[in-house]
Protein backbone atom coordinates (compact mmCIF):
# COMPACT_ATOMS: atom_id res chain seq x y z
CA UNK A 1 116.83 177.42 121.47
CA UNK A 2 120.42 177.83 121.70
CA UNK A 3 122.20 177.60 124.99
CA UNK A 4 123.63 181.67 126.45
CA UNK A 5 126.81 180.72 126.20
CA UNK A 6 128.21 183.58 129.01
CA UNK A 7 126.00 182.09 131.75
CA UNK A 8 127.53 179.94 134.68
CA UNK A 9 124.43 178.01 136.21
CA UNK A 10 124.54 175.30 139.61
CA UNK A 11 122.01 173.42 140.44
CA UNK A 12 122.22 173.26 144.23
CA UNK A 13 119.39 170.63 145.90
CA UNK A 14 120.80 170.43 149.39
CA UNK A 15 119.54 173.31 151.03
CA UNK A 16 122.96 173.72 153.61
CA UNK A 17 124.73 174.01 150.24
CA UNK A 18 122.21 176.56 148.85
CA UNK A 19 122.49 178.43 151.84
CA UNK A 20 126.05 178.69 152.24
CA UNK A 21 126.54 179.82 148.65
CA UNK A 22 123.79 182.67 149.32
CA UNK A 23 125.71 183.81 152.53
CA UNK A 24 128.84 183.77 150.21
CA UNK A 25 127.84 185.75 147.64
CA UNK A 26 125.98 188.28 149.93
CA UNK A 27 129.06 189.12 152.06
CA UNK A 28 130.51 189.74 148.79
CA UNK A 29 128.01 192.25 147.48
CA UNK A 30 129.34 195.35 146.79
CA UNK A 31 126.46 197.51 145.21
CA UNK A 32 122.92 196.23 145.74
CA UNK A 33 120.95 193.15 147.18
CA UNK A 34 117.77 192.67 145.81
CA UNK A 35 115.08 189.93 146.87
CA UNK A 36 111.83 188.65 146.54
CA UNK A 37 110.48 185.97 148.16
CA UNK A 38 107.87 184.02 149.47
CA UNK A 39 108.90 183.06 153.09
CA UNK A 40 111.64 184.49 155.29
CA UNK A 41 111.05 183.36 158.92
CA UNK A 42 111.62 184.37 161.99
CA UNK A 43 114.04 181.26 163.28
CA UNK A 44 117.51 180.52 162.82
CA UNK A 45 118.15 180.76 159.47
CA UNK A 46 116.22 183.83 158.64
CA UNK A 47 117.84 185.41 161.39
CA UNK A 48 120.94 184.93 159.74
CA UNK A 49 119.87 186.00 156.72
CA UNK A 50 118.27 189.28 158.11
CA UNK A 51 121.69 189.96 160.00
CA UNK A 52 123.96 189.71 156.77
CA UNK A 53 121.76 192.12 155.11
CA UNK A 54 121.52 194.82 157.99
CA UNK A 55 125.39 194.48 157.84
CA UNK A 56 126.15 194.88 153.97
CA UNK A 57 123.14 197.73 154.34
CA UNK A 58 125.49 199.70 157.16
CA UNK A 59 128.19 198.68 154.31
CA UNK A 60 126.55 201.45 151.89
CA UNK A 61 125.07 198.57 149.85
CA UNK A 62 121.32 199.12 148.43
CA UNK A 63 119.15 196.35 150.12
CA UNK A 64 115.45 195.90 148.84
CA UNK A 65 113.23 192.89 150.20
CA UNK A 66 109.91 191.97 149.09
CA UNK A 67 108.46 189.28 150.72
CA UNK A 68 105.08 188.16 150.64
CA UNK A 69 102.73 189.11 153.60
CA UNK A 70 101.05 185.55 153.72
CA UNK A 71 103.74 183.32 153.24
CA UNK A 72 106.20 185.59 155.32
CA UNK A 73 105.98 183.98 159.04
CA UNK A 74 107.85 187.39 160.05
CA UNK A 75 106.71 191.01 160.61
CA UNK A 76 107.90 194.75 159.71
CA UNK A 77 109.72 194.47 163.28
CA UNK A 78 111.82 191.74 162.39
CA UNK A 79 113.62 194.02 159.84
CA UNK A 80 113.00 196.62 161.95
CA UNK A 81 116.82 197.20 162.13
CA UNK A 82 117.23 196.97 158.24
CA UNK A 83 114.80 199.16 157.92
CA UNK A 84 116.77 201.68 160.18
CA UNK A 85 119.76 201.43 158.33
CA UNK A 86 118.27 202.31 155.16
CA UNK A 87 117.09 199.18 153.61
CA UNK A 88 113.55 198.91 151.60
CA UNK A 89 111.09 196.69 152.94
CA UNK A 90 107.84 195.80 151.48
CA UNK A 91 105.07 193.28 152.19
CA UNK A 92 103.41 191.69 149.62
CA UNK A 93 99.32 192.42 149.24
CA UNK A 94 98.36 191.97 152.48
CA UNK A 95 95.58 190.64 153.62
CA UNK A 96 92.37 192.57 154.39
CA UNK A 97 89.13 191.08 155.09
CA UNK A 98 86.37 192.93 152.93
CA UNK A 99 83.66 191.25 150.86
CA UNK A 100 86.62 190.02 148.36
CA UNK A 101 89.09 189.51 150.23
CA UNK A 102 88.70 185.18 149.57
CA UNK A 103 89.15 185.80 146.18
CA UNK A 104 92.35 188.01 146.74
CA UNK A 105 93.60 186.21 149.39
CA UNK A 106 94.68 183.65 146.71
CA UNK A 107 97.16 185.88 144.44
CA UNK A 108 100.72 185.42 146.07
CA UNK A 109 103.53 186.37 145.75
CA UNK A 110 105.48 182.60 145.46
CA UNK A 111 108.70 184.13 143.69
CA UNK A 112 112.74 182.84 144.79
CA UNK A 113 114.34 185.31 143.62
CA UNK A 114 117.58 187.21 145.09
CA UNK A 115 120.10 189.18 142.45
CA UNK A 116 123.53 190.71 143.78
CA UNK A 117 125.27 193.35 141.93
CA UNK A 118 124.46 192.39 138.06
CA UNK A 119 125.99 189.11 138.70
CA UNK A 120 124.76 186.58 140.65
CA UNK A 121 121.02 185.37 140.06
CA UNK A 122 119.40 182.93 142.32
CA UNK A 123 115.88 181.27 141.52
CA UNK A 124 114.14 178.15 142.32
CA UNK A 125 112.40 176.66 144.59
CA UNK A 126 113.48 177.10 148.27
CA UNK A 127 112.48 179.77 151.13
CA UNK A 128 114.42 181.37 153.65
CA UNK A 129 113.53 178.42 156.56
CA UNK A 130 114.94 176.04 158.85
CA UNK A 131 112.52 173.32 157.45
CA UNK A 132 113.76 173.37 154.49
CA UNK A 133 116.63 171.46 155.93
CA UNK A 134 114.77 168.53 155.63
CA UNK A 135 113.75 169.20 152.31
CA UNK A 136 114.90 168.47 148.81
CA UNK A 137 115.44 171.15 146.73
CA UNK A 138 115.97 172.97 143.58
CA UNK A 139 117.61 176.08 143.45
CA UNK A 140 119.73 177.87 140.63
CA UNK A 141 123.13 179.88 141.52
CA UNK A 142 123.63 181.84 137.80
CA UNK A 143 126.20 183.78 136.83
CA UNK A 144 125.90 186.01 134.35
CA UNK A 145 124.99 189.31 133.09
CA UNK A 146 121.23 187.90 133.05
CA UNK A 147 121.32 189.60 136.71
CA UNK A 148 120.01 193.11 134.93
CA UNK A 149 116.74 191.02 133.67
CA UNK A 150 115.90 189.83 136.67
CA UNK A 151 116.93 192.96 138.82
CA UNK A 152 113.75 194.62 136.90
CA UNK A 153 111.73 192.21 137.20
CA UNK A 154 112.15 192.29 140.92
CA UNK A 155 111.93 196.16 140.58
CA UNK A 156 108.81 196.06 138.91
CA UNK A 157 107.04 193.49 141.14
CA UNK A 158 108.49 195.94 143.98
CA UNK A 159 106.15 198.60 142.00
CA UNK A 160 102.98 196.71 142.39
CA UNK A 161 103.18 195.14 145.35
CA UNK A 162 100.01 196.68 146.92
CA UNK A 163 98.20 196.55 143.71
CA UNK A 164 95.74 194.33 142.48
CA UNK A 165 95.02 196.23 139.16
CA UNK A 166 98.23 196.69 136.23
CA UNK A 167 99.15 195.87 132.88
CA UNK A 168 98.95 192.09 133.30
CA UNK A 169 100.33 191.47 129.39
CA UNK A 170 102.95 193.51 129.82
CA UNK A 171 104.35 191.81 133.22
CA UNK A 172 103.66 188.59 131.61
CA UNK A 173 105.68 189.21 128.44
CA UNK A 174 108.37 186.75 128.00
CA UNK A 175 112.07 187.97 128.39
CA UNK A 176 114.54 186.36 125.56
CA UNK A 177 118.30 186.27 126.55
CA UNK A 178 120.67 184.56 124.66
CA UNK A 179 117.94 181.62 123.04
CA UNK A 180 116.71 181.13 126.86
CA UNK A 181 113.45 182.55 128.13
CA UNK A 182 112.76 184.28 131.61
CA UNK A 183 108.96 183.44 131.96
CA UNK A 184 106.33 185.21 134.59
CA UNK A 185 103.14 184.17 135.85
CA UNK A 186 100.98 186.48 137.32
CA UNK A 187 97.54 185.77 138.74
CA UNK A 188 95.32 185.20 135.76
CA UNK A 189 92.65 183.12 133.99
CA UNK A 190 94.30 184.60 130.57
CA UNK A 191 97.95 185.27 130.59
CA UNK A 192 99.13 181.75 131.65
CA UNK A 193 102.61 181.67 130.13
CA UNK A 194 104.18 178.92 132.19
CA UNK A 195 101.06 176.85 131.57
CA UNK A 196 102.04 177.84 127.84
CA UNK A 197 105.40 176.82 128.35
CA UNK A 198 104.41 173.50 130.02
CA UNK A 199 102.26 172.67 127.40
CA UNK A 200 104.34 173.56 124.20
CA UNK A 201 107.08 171.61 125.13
CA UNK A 202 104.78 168.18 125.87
CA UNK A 203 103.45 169.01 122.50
CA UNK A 204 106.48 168.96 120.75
CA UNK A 205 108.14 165.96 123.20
CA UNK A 206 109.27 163.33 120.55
CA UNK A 207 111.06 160.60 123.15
CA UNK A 208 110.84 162.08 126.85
CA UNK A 209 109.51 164.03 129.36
CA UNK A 210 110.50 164.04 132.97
CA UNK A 211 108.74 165.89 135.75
CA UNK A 212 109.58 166.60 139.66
CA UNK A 213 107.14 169.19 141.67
CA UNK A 214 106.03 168.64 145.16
CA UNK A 215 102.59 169.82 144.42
CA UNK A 216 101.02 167.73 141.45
CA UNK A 217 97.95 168.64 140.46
CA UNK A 218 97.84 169.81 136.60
CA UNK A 219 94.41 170.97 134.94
CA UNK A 220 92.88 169.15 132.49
CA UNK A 221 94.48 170.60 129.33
CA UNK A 222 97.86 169.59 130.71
CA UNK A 223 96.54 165.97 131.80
CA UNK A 224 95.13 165.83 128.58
CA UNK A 225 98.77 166.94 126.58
CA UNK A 226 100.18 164.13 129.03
CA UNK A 227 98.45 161.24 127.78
CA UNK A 228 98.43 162.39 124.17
CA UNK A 229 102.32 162.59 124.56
CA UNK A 230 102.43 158.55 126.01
CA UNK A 231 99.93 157.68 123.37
CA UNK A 232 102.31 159.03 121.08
CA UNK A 233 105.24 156.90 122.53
CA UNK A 234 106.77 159.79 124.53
CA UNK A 235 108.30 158.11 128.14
CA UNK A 236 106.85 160.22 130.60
CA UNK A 237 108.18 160.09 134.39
CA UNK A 238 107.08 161.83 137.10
CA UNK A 239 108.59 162.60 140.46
CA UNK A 240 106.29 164.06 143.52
CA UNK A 241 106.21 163.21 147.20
CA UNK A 242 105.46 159.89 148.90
CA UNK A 243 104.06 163.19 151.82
CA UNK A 244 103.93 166.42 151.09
CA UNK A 245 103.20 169.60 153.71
CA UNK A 246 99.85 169.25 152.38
CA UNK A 247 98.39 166.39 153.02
CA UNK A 248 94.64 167.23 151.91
CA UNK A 249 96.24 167.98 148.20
CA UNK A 250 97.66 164.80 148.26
CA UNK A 251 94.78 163.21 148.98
CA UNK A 252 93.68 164.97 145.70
CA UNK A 253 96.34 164.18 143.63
CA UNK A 254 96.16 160.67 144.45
CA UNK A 255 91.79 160.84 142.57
CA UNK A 256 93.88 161.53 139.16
CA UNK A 257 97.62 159.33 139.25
CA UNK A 258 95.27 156.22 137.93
CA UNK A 259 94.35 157.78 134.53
CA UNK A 260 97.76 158.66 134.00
CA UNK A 261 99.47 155.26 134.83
CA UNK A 262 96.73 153.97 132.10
CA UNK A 263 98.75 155.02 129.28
CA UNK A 264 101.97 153.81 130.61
CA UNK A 265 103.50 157.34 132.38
CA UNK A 266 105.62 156.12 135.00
CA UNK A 267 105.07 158.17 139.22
CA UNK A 268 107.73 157.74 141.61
CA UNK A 269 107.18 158.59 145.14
CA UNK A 270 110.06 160.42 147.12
CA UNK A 271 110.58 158.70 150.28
CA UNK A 272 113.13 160.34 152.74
CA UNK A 273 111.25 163.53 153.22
CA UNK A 274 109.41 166.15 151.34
CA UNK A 275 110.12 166.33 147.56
CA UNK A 276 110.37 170.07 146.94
CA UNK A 277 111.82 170.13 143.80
CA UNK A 278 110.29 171.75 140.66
CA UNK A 279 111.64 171.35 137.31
CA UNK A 280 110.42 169.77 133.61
CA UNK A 281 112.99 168.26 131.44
CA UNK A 282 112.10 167.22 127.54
CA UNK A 283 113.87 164.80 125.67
CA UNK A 284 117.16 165.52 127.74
CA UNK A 285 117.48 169.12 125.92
CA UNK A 286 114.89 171.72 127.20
CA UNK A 287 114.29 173.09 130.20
CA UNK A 288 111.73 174.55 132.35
CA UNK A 289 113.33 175.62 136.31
CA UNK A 290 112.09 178.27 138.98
CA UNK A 291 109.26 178.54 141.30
CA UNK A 292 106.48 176.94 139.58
CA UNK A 293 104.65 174.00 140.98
CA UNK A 294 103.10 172.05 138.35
CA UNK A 295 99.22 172.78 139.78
CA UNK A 296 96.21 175.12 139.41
CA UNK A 297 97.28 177.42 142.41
CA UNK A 298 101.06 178.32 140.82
CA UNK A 299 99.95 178.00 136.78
CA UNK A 300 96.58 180.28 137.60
CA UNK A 301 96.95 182.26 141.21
CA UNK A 302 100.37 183.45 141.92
CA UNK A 303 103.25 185.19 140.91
CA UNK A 304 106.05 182.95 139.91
CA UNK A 305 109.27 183.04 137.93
CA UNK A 306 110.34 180.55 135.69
CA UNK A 307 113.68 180.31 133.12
CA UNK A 308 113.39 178.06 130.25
CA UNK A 309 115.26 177.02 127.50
CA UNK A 310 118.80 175.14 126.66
CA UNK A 311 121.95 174.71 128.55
CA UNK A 312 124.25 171.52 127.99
CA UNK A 313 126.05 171.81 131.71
CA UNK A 314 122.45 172.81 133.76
CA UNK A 315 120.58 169.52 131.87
CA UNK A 316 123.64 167.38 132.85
CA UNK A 317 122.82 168.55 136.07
CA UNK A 318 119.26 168.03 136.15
CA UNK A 319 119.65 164.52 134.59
CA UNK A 320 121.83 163.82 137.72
CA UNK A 321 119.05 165.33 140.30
CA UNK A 322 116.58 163.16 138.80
CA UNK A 323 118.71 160.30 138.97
CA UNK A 324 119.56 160.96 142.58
CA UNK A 325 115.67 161.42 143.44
CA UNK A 326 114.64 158.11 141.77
CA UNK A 327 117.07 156.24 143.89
CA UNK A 328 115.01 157.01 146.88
CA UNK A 329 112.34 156.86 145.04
CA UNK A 330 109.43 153.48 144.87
CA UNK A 331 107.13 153.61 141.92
CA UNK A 332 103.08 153.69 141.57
CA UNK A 333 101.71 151.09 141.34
CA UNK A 334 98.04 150.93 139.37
CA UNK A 335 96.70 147.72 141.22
CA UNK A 336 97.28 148.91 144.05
CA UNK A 337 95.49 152.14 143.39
CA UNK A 338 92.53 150.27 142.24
CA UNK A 339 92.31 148.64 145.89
CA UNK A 340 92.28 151.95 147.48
CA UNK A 341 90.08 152.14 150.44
CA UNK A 342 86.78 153.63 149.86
CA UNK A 343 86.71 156.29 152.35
CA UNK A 344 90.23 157.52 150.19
CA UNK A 345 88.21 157.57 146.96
CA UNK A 346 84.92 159.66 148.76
CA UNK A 347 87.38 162.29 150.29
CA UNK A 348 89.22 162.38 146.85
CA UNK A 349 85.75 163.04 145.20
CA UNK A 350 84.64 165.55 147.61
CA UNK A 351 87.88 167.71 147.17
CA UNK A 352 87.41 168.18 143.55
CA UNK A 353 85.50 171.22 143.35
CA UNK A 354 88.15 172.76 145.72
CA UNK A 355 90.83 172.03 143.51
CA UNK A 356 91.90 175.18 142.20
CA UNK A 357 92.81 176.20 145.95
CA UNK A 358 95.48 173.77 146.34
């Protein structure tokens, strides 16, 4: 896969810095603001947010917002103001409770995506939130005419967003721009094309394979491509959390870090705070960034947006991140996870069959 040559892409993983550049780049919009997201909250920083957008609305600009109705932690009235001036707000699936609802409850809307006037793309991994601030991040600032794939993508999720039956083959097909690859998941147990993704490049890994998610908790097919890849004398290093928001999945994670370390793949635990982070890098050369954590709730239950493929400047970048991350970083240890207390090891065994929930 050959790198698109016309596209400009930052990796920002300080979230004041991501921020900032978003404010930037909104005050500069001149013809539409389009978003979908996962969380924008009623504090400080949403508030913000919300205001700039009300004000390039009364501008003449096009504003749409989708925002999913779980993960939200605001309500219609929030934007009730947007909404006055003109600007499209929708809720994603919300949640009623009917003999089904457990099962629908699941399929989310986790998408970071926000696209300003065919020329600015952001996607990765980081909400509209004040905690965040405390977080390390991934995010994406590209510049390019890519914008125009991604504005209909968020056009078409805008289509569906109260829909639980569509074409999921055709919004799961694989966009090509330049040799790089905008990949969607929707909720599925058969179009799993960042699973796909994940999996071909382990496959084909010939030296190296680095990981960073805050959420680690792969199925077995990709635990299974994991150890094949070490056994084949592929370096294999993952970054997650020393404490994640969710502690329980932790917990969980922790029943399946042994079997890994067997085979030599090297965990590092992030100390200063949570490890939010989610990208996949392959022998220093390919790719995988966006909103996907690498577990059964993003690969199998949600909506997420991923961009793969080959770009010289973004894996200079990434190699840096990862750099920075193992810094603060202490590694597993496999004695010590032997000598875990048995109370750890019955709570890890009773979570299994609630794994795909996480």
């Amino acid at each position: 896969m050959d790198a698109a040559q016309d596209l400009q892409i930052r990796l920002i993983s300080d979230p004041l810095a991501y921020y900032t550049a978003m404010l930037n780049d909104i005050k500069k919009a001149s013809r539409y603001i389009y978003l979908e997201i996962y969380r924008f909250r009623n504090d400080p920083v949403g508030i913000r947010f919300r205001d700039y957008l009300i004000k390039k609305r009364l501008e003449g600009v096009k504003v749409r917002l989708l925002i999913d109705s779980w993960g939200a932690s605001s309500s219609a009235s929030f934007f009730q103001e947007l909404a006055d001036a003109g600007g499209e707000i929708r809720f994603f699936k919300r949640i009623k409770f009917n003999w089904d609802s457990f099962v629908k409850s699941h399929r989310r809307d986790h998408r970071k995506i926000l696209v300003i006037d065919d020329e600015i793309t952001y996607i990765g991994s980081a909400n509209i939130s004040g905690y965040s601030f405390n977080w390390r991040e991934s995010m994406f600032r590209i510049k390019g005419p890519i914008a125009i794939k991604f504005k209909k993508i968020v056009a078409e999720n805008f289509k569906i967003h109260n829909k639980y039956i569509y074409d999921k083959a055709s919004y799961t097909k694989n966009i090509i721009y330049n040799g790089l690859e905008i990949i969607r998941d929707v909720p599925s147990h058969v179009y799993q094309p960042v699973k796909d993704k994940f999996l071909e490049l382990i496959q084909q890994a010939e030296r190296e394979i680095i990981i960073e998610t805050p959420y680690f908790l792969p199925g077995s097919s990709l635990r299974k491509a994991l150890v094949e890849a070490a056994e084949r004398g592929v370096k294999i290093f993952i970054h997650i959390p020393k404490k994640s928001d969710v502690g329980a999945l932790d917990l969980l994670t922790s029943k399946y870090l042994g079997e890994l370390a067997e085979v030599g793949i090297k965990i590092f635990f992030y100390l200063p705070q949570n490890l939010h982070a989610k990208m996949f890098l392959s022998d220093r050369k390919y790719f995988i960034i966006g909103s996907s954590n690498f577990d059964y709730r993003s690969l199998r239950y949600q909506h997420e947006i991923c961009l793969a493929g080959h770009h010289k400047s973004l894996v200079r970048q990434i190699i840096n991140h990862f750099n920075e991350t193992r810094k603060e970083s202490e590694e597993f240890h496999y004695t010590n996870w032997l000598r875990r207390p048995a109370f750890q090891r019955f709570f890890e065994w009773l979570l299994v069959p609630f794994r795909h929930l996480f």
